[in-house]
Protein backbone atom coordinates (compact mmCIF):
# COMPACT_ATOMS: atom_id res chain seq x y z
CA UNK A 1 182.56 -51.16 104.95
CA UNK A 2 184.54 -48.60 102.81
CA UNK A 3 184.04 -46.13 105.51
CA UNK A 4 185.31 -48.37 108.18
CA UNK A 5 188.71 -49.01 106.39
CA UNK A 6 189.49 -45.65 105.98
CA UNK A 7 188.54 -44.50 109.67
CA UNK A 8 190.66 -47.21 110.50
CA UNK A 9 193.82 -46.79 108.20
CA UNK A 10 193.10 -42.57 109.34
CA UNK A 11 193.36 -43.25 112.90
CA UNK A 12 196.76 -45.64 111.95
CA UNK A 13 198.39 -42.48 110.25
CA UNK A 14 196.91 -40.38 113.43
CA UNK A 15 198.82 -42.54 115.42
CA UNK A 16 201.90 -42.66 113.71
CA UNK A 17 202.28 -39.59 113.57
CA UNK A 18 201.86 -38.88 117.54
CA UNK A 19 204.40 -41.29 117.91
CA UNK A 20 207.06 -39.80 115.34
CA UNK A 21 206.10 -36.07 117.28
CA UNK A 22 206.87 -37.69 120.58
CA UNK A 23 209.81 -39.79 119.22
CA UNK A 24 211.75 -36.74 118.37
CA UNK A 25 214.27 -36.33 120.33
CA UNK A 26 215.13 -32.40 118.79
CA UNK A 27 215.01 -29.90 121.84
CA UNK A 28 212.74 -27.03 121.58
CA UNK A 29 214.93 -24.33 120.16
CA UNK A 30 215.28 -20.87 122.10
CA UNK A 31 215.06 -17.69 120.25
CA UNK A 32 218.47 -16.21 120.84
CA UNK A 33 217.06 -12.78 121.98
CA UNK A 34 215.32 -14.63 124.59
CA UNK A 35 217.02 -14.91 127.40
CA UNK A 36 216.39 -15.28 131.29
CA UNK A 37 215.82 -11.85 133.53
CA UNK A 38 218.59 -11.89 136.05
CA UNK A 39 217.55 -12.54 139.53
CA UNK A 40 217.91 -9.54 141.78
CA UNK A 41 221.30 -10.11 144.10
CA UNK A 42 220.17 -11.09 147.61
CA UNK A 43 224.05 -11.15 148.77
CA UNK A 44 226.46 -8.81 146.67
CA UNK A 45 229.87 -7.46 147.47
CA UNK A 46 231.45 -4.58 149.11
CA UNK A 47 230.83 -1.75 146.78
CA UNK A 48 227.21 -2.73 146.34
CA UNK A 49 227.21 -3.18 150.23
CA UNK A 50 228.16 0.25 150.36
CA UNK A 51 225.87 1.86 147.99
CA UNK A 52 222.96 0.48 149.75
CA UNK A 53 224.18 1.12 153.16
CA UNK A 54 224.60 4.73 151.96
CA UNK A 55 221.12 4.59 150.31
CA UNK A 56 219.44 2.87 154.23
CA UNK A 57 221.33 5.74 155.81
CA UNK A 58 219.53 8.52 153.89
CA UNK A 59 216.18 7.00 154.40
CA UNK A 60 216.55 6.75 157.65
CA UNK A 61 217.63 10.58 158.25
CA UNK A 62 213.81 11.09 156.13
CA UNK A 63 212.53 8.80 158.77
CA UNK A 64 212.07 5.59 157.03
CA UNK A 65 213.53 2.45 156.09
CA UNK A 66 215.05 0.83 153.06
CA UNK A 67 214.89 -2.91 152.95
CA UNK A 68 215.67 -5.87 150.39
CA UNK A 69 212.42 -5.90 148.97
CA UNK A 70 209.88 -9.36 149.70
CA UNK A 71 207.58 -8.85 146.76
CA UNK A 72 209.32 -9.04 142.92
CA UNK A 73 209.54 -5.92 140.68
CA UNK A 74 210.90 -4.97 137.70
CA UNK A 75 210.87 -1.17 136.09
CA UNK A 76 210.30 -0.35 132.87
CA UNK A 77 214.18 0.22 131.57
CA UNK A 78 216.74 0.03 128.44
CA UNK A 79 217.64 -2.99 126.70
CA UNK A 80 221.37 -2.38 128.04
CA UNK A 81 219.94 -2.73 131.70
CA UNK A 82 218.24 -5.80 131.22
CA UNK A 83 221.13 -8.49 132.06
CA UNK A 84 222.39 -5.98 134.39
CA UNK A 85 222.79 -7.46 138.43
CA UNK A 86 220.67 -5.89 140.35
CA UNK A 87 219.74 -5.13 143.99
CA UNK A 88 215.89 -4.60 144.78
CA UNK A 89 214.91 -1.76 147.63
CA UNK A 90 211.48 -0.99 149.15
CA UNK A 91 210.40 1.97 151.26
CA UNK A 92 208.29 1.35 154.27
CA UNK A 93 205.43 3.12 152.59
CA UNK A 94 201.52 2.18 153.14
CA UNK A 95 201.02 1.11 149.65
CA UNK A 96 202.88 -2.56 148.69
CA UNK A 97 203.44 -1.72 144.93
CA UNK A 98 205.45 1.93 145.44
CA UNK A 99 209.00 2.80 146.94
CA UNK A 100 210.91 0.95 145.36
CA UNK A 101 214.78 1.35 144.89
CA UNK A 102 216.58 -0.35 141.80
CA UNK A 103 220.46 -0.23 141.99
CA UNK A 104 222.40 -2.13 139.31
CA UNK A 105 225.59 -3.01 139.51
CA UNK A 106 227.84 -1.82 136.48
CA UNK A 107 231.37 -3.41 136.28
CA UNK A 108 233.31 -0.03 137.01
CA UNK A 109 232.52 3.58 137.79
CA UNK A 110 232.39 4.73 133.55
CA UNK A 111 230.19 1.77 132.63
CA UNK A 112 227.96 3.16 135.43
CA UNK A 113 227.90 6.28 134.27
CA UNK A 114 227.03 5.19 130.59
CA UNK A 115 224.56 3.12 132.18
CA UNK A 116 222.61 5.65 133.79
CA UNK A 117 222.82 7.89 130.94
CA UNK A 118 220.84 5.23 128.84
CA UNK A 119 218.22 4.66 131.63
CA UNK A 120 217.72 8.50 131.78
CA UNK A 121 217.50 8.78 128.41
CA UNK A 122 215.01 6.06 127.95
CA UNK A 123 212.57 7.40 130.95
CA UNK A 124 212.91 10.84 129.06
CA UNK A 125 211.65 9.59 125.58
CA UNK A 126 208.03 8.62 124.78
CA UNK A 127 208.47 5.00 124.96
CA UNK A 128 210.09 5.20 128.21
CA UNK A 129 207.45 7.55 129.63
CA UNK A 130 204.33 5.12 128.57
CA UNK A 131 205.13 3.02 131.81
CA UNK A 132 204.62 5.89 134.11
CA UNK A 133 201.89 8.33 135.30
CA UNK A 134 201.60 11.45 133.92
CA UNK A 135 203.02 13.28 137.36
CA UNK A 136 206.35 10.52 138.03
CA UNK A 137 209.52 12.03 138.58
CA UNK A 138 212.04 10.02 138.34
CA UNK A 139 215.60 9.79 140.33
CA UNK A 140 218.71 8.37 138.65
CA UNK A 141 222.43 8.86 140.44
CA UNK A 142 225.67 7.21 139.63
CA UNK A 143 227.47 6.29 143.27
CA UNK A 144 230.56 4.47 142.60
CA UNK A 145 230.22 1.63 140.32
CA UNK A 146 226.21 1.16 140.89
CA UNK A 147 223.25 3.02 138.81
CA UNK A 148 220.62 3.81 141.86
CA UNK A 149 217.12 4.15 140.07
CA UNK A 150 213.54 5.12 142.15
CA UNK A 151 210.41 6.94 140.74
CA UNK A 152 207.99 8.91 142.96
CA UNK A 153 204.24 9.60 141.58
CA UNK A 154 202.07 12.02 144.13
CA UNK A 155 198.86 10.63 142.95
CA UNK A 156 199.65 7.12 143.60
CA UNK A 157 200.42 7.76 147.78
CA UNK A 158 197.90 8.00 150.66
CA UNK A 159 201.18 10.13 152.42
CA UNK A 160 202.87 11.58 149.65
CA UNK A 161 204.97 13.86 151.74
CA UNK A 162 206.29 10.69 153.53
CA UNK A 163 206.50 9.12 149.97
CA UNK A 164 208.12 12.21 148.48
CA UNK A 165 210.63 12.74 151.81
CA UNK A 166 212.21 9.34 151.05
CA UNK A 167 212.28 10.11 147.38
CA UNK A 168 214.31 12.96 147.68
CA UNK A 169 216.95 11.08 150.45
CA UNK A 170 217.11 9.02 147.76
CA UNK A 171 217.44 11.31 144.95
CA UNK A 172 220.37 13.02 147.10
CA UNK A 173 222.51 9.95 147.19
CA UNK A 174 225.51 10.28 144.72
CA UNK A 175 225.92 11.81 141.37
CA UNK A 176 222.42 12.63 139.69
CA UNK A 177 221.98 12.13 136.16
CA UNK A 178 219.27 14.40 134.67
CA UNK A 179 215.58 12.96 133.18
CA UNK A 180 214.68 15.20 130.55
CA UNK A 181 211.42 14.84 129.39
């Protein structure tokens, strides 16, 4: 009988309890270095406009096209890119997970350029470069106010001379900021 009673006052606490943890009316609380990844920009304003109509334009002349991209994607980058707003390019290629164009929009031409810098910087050191094969080159350019980011690999394309001809249109829009490894 002993037993009984204390199954039965156990469960009573077991209960109580559930209800005290459900009672609570305390929201969960957010780390404050957590925060949501921005959305990339499926309308955006003149000079982002004309950053990517520059960036179609060169593509085309390789003989290709530059599209909003269907499919997510997110590149390894800096902590200073991370909130950035950002428009997300793809490459007709053959393969669905290469040819993709990043451009982030900086709020003036000098943040732009500091902006870049970082991202180059961060592809150049060894934490940067554990994202990427061994062979990726990398293309980052400053054109206005926007930071235009795309990576190339040759062993990851069934054409890469159509792979690497719309890497280089794109590596020969605006002002490129060196990768140094």
């Amino acid at each position: 009988m002993r037993s009984a009673i204390v199954i039965v006052h156990g469960g009573w606490v077991l209960a109580a309890l559930l209800v005290i943890g459900c009672a609570s009316t305390e929201r969960p609380r957010i780390q404050p270095d957590v925060v949501a990844l921005p959305t990339p920009l499926r309308s955006y304003g003149a000079s982002l406009a004309s950053a990517v109509g520059q960036l179609q334009a060169a593509v085309a002349a390789a003989g290709s096209r530059l599209e909003s991209a269907a499919a997510p994607y997110r590149p390894s980058e800096p902590q200073s890119l991370l909130q950035v707003p950002r428009v997300i390019l793809r490459a007709d290629l053959a393969e669905p997970d290469i040819g993709y164009v990043v451009v982030y929009q900086a709020v003036d031409a000098a943040a732009a350029q500091e902006r870049a810098a970082d991202l180059a910087a961060y592809l150049g050191s060894g934490f940067g470069q554990t994202n990427y094969l061994a062979d990726t080159r990398f293309s980052v350019a400053v054109l206005g106010d926007a930071v235009v980011f795309m990576s190339w690999s040759p062993s990851r394309s069934s054409d890469p001379d159509r792979a690497r001809a719309v890497f280089d249109a794109v590596a020969a829009v605006g002002r490129s900021v060196e990768v140094r490894r």
